[in-house]
Protein backbone atom coordinates (compact mmCIF):
# COMPACT_ATOMS: atom_id res chain seq x y z
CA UNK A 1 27.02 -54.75 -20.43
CA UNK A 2 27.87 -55.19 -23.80
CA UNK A 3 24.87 -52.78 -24.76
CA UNK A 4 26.39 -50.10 -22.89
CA UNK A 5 29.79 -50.22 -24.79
CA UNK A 6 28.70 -50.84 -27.92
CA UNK A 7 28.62 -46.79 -28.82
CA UNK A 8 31.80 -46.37 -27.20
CA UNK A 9 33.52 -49.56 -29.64
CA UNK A 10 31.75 -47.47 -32.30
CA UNK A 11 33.80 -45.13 -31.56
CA UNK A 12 37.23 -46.49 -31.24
CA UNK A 13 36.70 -48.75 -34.14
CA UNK A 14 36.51 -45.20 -35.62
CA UNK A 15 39.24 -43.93 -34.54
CA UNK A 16 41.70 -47.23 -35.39
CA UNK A 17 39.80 -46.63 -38.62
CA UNK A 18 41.35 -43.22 -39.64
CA UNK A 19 44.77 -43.24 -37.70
CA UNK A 20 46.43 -45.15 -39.80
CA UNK A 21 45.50 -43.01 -42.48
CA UNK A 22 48.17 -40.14 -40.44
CA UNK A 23 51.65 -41.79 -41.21
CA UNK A 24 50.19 -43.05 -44.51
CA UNK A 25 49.36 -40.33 -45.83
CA UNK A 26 51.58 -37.62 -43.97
CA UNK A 27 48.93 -35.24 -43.59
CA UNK A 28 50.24 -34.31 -39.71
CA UNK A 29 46.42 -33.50 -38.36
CA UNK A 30 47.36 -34.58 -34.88
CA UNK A 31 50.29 -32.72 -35.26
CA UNK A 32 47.88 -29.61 -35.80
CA UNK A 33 45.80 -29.59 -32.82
CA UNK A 34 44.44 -26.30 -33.24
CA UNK A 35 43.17 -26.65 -36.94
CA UNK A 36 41.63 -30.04 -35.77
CA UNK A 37 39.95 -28.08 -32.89
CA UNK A 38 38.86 -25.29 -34.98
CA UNK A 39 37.18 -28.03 -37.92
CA UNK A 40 35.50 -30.27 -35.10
CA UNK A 41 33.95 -27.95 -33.22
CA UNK A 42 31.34 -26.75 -35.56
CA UNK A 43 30.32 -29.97 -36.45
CA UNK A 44 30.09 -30.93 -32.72
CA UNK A 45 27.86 -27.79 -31.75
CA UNK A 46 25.72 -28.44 -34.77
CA UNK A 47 24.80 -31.70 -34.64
CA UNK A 48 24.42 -31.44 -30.70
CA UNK A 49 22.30 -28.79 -31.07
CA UNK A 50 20.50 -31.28 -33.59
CA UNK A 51 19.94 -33.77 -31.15
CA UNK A 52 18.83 -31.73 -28.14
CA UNK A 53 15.87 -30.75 -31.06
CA UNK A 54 15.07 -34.06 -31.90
CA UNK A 55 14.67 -34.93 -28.42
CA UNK A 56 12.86 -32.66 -27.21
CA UNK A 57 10.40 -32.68 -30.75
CA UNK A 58 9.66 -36.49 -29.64
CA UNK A 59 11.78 -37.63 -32.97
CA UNK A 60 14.03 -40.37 -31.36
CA UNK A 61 15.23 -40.92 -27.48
CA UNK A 62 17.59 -42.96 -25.98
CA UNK A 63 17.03 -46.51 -24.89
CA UNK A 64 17.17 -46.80 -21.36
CA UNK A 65 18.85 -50.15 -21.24
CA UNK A 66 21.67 -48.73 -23.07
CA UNK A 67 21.95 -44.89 -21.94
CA UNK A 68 23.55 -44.79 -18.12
CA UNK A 69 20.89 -42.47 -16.28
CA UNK A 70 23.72 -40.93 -14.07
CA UNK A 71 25.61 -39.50 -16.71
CA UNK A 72 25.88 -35.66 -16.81
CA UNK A 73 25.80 -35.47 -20.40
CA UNK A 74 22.00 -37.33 -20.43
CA UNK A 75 20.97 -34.94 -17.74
CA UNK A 76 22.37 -31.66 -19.77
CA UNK A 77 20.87 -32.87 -22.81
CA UNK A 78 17.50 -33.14 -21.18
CA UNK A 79 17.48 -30.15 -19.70
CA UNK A 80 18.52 -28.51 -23.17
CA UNK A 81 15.49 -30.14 -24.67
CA UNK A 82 13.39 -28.92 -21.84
CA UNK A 83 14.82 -25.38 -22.36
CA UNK A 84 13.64 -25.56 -26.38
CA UNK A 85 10.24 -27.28 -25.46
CA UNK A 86 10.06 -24.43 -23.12
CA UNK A 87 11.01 -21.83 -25.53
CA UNK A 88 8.60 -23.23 -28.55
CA UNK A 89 5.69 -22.74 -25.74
CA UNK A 90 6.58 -19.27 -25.09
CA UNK A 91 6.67 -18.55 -29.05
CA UNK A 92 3.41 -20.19 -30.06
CA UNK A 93 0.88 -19.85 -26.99
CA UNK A 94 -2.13 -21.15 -29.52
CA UNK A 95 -0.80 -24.35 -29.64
């Protein structure tokens, strides 16, 4: 069980990590929801793009003891990787 939260603690360990950085430093991010949008969502569309490409290049996968197979974000990231696998086929016939 453990296995399966462990990304998750990651995660919130994270997030303890940097909110007490908010009153300390008075810098009112959460305050500024749409600036905090606006920065995160490159960086979340980047390196998810970034992972759907090293999946689907054979680079790294997920371990199946840890990764819950029923999850919709495993099945859309698979079928993202299938859609670039797909793609590079179409591109490069001779390979």
């Amino acid at each position: 069980m453990w296995l399966r939260l462990s990304y998750v603690a990651v995660l919130v360990l994270c997030l303890i990590g940097a909110l007490w950085l908010e009153p300390l430093l008075k810098v009112n991010v959460l305050r500024r929801w749409r600036r905090l949008v606006l920065s995160l969502l490159p960086t979340l569309i980047l390196f998810g793009l970034w992972d759907i490409a090293a999946i689907a290049a054979g680079h790294w996968s997920y371990d199946p003891r840890a990764a819950d197979r029923d999850r919709a974000a495993r099945s859309a990231a698979d079928r993202g990787a299938a859609l670039l696998r797909d793609r590079a086929d179409v591109r490069d016939p001779g390979v």
